[in-house]
Protein backbone atom coordinates (compact mmCIF):
# COMPACT_ATOMS: atom_id res chain seq x y z
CA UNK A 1 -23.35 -67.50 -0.32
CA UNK A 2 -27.03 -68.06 -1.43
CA UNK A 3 -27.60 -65.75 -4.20
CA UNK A 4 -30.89 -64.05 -2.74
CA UNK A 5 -29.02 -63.46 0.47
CA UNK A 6 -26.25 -61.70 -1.88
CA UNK A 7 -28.85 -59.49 -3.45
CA UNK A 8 -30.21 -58.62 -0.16
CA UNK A 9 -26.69 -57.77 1.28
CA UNK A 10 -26.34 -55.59 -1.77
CA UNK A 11 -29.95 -53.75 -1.50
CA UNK A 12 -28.45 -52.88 2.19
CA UNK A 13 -25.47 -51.19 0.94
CA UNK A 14 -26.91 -49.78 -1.78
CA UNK A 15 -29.56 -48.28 0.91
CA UNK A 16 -26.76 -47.43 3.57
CA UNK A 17 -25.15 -45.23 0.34
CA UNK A 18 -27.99 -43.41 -0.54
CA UNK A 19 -29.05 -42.24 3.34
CA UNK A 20 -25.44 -40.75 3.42
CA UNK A 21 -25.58 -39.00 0.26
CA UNK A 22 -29.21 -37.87 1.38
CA UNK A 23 -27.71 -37.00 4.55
CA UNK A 24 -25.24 -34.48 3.34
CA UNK A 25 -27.63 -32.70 0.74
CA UNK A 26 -28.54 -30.35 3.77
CA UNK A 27 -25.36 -29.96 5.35
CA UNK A 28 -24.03 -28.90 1.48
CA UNK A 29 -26.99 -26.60 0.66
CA UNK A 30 -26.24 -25.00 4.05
CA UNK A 31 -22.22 -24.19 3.62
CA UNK A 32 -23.00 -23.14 0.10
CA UNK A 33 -25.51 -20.29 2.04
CA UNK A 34 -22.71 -19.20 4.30
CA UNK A 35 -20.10 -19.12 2.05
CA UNK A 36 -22.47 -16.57 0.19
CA UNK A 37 -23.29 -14.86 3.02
CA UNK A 38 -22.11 -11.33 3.20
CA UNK A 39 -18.88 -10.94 5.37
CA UNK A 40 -19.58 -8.53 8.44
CA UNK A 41 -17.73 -5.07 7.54
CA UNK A 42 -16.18 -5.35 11.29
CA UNK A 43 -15.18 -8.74 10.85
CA UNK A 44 -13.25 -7.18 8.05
CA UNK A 45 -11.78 -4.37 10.40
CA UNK A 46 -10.84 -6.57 12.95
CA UNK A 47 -8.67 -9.02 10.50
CA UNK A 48 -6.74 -5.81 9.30
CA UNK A 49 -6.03 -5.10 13.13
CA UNK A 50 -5.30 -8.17 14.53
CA UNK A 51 -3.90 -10.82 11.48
CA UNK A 52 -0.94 -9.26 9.73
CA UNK A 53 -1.33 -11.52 6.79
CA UNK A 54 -4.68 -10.92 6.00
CA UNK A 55 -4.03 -7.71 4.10
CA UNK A 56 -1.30 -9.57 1.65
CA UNK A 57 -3.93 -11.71 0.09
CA UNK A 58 -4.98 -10.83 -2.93
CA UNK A 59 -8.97 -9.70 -3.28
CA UNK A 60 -10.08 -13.10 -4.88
CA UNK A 61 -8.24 -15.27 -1.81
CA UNK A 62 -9.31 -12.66 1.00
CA UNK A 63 -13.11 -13.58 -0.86
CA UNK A 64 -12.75 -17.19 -0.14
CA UNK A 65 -11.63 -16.34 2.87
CA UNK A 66 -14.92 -14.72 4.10
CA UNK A 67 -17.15 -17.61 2.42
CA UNK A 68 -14.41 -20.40 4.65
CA UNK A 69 -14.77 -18.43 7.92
CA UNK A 70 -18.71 -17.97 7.61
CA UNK A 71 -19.11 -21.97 7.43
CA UNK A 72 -16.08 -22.46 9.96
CA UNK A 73 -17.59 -20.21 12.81
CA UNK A 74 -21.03 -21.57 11.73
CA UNK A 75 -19.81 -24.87 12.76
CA UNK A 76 -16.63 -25.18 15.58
CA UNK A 77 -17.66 -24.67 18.61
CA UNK A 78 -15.30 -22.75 21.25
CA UNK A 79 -14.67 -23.18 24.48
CA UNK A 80 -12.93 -21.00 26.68
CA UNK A 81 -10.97 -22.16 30.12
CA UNK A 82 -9.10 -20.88 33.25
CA UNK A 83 -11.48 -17.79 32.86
CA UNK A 84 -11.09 -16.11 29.71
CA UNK A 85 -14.02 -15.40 27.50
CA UNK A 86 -14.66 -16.26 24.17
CA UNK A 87 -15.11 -13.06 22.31
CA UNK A 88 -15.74 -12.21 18.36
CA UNK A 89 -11.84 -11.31 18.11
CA UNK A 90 -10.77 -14.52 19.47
CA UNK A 91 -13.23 -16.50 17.06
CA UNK A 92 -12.61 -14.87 13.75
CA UNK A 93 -8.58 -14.66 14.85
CA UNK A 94 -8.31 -18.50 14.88
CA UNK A 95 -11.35 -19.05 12.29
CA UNK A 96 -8.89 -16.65 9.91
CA UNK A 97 -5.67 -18.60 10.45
CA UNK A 98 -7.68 -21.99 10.37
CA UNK A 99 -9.34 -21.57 6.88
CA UNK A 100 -5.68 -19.91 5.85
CA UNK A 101 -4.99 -23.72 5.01
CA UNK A 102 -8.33 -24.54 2.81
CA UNK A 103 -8.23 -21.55 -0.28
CA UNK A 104 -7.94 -22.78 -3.21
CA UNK A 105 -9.14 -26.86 -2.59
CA UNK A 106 -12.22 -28.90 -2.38
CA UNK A 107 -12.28 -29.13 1.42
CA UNK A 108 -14.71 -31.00 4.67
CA UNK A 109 -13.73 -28.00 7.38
CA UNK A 110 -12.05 -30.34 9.10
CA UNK A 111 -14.58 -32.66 9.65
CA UNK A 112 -13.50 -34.73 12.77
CA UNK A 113 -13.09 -30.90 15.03
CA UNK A 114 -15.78 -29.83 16.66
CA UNK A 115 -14.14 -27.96 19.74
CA UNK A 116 -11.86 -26.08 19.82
CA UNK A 117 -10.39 -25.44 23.69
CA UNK A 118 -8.72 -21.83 24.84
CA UNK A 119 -6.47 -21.24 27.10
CA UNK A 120 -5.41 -17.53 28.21
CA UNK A 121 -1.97 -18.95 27.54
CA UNK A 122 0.19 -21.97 28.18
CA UNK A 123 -1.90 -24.78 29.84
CA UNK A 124 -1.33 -28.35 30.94
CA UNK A 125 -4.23 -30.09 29.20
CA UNK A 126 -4.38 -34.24 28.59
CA UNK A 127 -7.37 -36.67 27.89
CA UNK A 128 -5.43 -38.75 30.43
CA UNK A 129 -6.33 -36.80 34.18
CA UNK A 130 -3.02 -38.53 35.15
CA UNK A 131 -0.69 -37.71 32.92
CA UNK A 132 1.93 -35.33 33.71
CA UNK A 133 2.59 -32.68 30.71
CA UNK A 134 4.72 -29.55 30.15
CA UNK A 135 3.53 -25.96 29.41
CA UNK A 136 1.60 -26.71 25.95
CA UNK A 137 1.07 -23.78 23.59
CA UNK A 138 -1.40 -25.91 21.65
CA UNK A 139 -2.77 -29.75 20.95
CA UNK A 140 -4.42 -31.48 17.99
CA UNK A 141 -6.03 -35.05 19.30
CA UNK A 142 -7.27 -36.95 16.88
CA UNK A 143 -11.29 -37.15 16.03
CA UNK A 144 -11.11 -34.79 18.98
CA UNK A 145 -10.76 -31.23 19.85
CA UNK A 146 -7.93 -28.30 19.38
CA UNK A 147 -6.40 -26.79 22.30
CA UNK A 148 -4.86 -23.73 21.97
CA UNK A 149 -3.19 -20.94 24.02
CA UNK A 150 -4.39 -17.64 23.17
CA UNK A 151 -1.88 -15.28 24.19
CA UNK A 152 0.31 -17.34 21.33
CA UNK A 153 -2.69 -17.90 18.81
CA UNK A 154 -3.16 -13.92 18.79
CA UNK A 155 1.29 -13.83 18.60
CA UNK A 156 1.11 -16.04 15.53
CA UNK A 157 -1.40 -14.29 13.91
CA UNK A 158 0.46 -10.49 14.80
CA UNK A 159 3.57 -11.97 13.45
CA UNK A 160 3.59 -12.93 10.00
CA UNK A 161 7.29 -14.08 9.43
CA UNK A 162 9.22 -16.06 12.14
CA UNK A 163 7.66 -19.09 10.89
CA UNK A 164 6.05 -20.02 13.98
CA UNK A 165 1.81 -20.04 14.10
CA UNK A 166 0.69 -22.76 16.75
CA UNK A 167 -3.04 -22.64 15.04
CA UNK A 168 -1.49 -23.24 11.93
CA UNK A 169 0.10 -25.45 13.46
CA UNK A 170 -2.24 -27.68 15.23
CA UNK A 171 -4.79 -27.55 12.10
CA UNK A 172 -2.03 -28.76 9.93
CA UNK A 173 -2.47 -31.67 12.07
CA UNK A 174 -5.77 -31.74 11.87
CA UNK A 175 -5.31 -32.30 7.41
CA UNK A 176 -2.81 -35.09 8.59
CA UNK A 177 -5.43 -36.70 11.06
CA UNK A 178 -8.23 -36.81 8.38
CA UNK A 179 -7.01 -39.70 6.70
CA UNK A 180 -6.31 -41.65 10.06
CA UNK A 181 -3.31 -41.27 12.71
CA UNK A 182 -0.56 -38.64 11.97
CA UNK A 183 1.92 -39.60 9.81
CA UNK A 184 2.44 -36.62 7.69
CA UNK A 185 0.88 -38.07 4.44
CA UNK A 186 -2.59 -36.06 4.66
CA UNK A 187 -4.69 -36.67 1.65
CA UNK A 188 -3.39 -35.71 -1.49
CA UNK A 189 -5.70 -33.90 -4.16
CA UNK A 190 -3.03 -32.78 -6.08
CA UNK A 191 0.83 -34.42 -5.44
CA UNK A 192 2.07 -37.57 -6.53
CA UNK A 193 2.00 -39.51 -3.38
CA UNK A 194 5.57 -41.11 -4.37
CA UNK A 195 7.16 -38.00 -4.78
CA UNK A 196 5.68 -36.34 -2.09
CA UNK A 197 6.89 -39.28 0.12
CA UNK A 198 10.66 -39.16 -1.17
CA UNK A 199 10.70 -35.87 -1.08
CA UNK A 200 9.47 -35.21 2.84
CA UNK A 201 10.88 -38.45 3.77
CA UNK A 202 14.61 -36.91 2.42
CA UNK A 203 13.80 -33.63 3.57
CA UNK A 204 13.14 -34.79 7.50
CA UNK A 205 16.53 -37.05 7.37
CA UNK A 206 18.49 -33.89 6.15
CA UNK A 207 17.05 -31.93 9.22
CA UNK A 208 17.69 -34.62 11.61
CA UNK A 209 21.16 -35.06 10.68
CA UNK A 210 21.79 -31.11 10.56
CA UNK A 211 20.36 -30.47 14.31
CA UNK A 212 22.60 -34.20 15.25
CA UNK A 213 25.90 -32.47 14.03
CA UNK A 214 24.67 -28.86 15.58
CA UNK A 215 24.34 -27.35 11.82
CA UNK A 216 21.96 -24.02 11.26
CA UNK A 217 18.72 -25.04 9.59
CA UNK A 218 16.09 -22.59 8.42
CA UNK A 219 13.67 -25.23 9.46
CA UNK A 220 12.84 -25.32 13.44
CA UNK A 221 14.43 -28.56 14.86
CA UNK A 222 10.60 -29.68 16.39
CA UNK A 223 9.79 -31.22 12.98
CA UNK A 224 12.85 -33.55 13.28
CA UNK A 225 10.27 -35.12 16.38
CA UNK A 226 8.28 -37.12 13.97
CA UNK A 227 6.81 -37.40 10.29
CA UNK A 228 3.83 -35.82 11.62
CA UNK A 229 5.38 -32.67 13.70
CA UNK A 230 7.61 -32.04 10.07
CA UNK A 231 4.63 -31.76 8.25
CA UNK A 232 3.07 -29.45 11.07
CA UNK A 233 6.12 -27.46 11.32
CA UNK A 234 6.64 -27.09 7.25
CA UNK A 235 3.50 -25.21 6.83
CA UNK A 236 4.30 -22.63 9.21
CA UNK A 237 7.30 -21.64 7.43
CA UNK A 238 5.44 -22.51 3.98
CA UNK A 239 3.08 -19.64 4.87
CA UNK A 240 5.02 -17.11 6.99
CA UNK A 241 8.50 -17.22 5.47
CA UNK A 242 7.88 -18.80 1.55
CA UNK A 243 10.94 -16.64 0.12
CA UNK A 244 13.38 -18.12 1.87
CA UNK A 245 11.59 -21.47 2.33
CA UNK A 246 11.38 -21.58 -1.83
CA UNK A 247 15.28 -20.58 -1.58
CA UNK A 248 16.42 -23.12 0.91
CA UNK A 249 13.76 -25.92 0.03
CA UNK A 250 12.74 -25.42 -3.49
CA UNK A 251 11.43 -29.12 -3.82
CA UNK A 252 10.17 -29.31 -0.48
CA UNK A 253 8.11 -26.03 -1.43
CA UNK A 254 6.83 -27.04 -4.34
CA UNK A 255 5.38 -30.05 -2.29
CA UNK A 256 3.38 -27.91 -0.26
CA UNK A 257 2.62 -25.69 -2.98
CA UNK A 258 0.88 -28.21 -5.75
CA UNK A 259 -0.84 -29.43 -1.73
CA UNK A 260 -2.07 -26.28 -0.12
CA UNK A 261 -2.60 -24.71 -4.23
CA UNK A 262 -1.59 -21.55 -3.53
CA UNK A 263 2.07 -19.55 -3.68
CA UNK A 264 2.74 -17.34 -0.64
CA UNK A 265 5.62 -16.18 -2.52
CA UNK A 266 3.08 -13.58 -4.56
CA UNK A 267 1.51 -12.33 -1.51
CA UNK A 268 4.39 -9.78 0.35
């Protein structure tokens, strides 16, 4: 290659760099305002009413907490179907269990979700019209939207140990899709991607072969569907039931632990 038309090729993505670190100068200034932003005092009343988890955290989580919702609602948009209306409660509700998953790490808000789709409750929702699809209690498509079902968002966040959240679940996927298609290998800040591999990839064999001979499992048998549902289906347990998760699964725990950087073990 001619070495002027290197230089220029250079000069280009030299310029390309510095329009998108320009670019998110603004969009940094403005999450660092509404993290600051004080946290509505009814916003606080209606997490103590309606998410049983939110009065476990300690003060200094429950803080980040605020600052994580205030850029969250700031920037997903919601979008309610089959008649129900998108209130405050359903907002912060979902917003809360959401930004559950970013305390504690250098996070984007999950930057490919901009919608988020409700349901009253169980829906049949596809990007293809023609395909056919069971009751859904919630969907995470990739660089697209969430869809959830209320009626089971506002169960998951009343009920803080069975292990099952659906918008903890679905948003779980949404960490996995970051990086490209689900595969349950979301990006790692702070595990050893080789252990973190031989440790899920072990830990999703052992339930597969448990649910194929008809053996009890603490773990629900949907994460033996695929690397990506395990991963999913991990965190809800990780957060709603981490004593006997840390019991059962100590290395699988400690995965999600050094991952997530926090220990739901100190909160109950």
């Amino acid at each position: 290659m001619d070495l002027g038309l290197l230089l220029n090729f250079v000069l280009i993505l030299v310029g390309i760099a510095v329009v998108f670190y320009l670019a998110k100068i603004p969009k940094n200034r403005r999450r660092r305002k509404l993290y600051k932003k004080e946290f509505p005092h009814r916003y606080v009343e209606l997490l103590n009413i309606h998410f049983a988890l939110y009065k476990f955290l300690p003060v200094d989580l429950k803080k980040q907490l605020h600052g994580h919702i205030n850029i969250f609602l700031a920037e997903k948009n919601f979008v309610g179907y089959n008649g129900i209306e998108i209130t405050d409660t359903i907002r912060l509700v979902i917003a809360a269990q959401a930004c559950i998953l970013l305390l504690n790490r250098r996070t984007n808000y999950y930057p490919h979700l901009t919608n988020i789709l409700i349901y009253p409750n169980v829906f049949n929702h596809s990007k293809q019209k023609a395909e056919k699809l069971s009751g859904r209690l919630g969907e995470s498509w990739h660089r697209g939207p969430i869809v959830l079902s209320w009626q089971h968002s506002y169960e998951g966040a009343q009920n803080k140990g069975d292990g099952q959240n659906v918008v903890m679940h679905e948003f779980a996927h949404q960490l996995d899709q970051e990086n490209g298609a689900s595969d349950g290998l979301p990006i790692l800040q702070h595990n050893n991607i080789r252990r973190w591999s031989r440790v899920l990839s072990k830990e999703f064999k052992s339930l597969k072969i448990k649910f194929k001979l008809r053996k009890r499992a603490f773990l629900d048998e949907y994460g033996t569907t695929n690397p990506a549902e395990f991963f999913a289906v991990i965190t809800e347990h990780f957060i709603e039931q981490p004593q006997k998760f840390n019991k059962k699964h100590p290395e699988l725990y400690q995965e999600l632990k050094n991952y997530y950087q926090i220990n739901p073990v100190d909160w109950v």
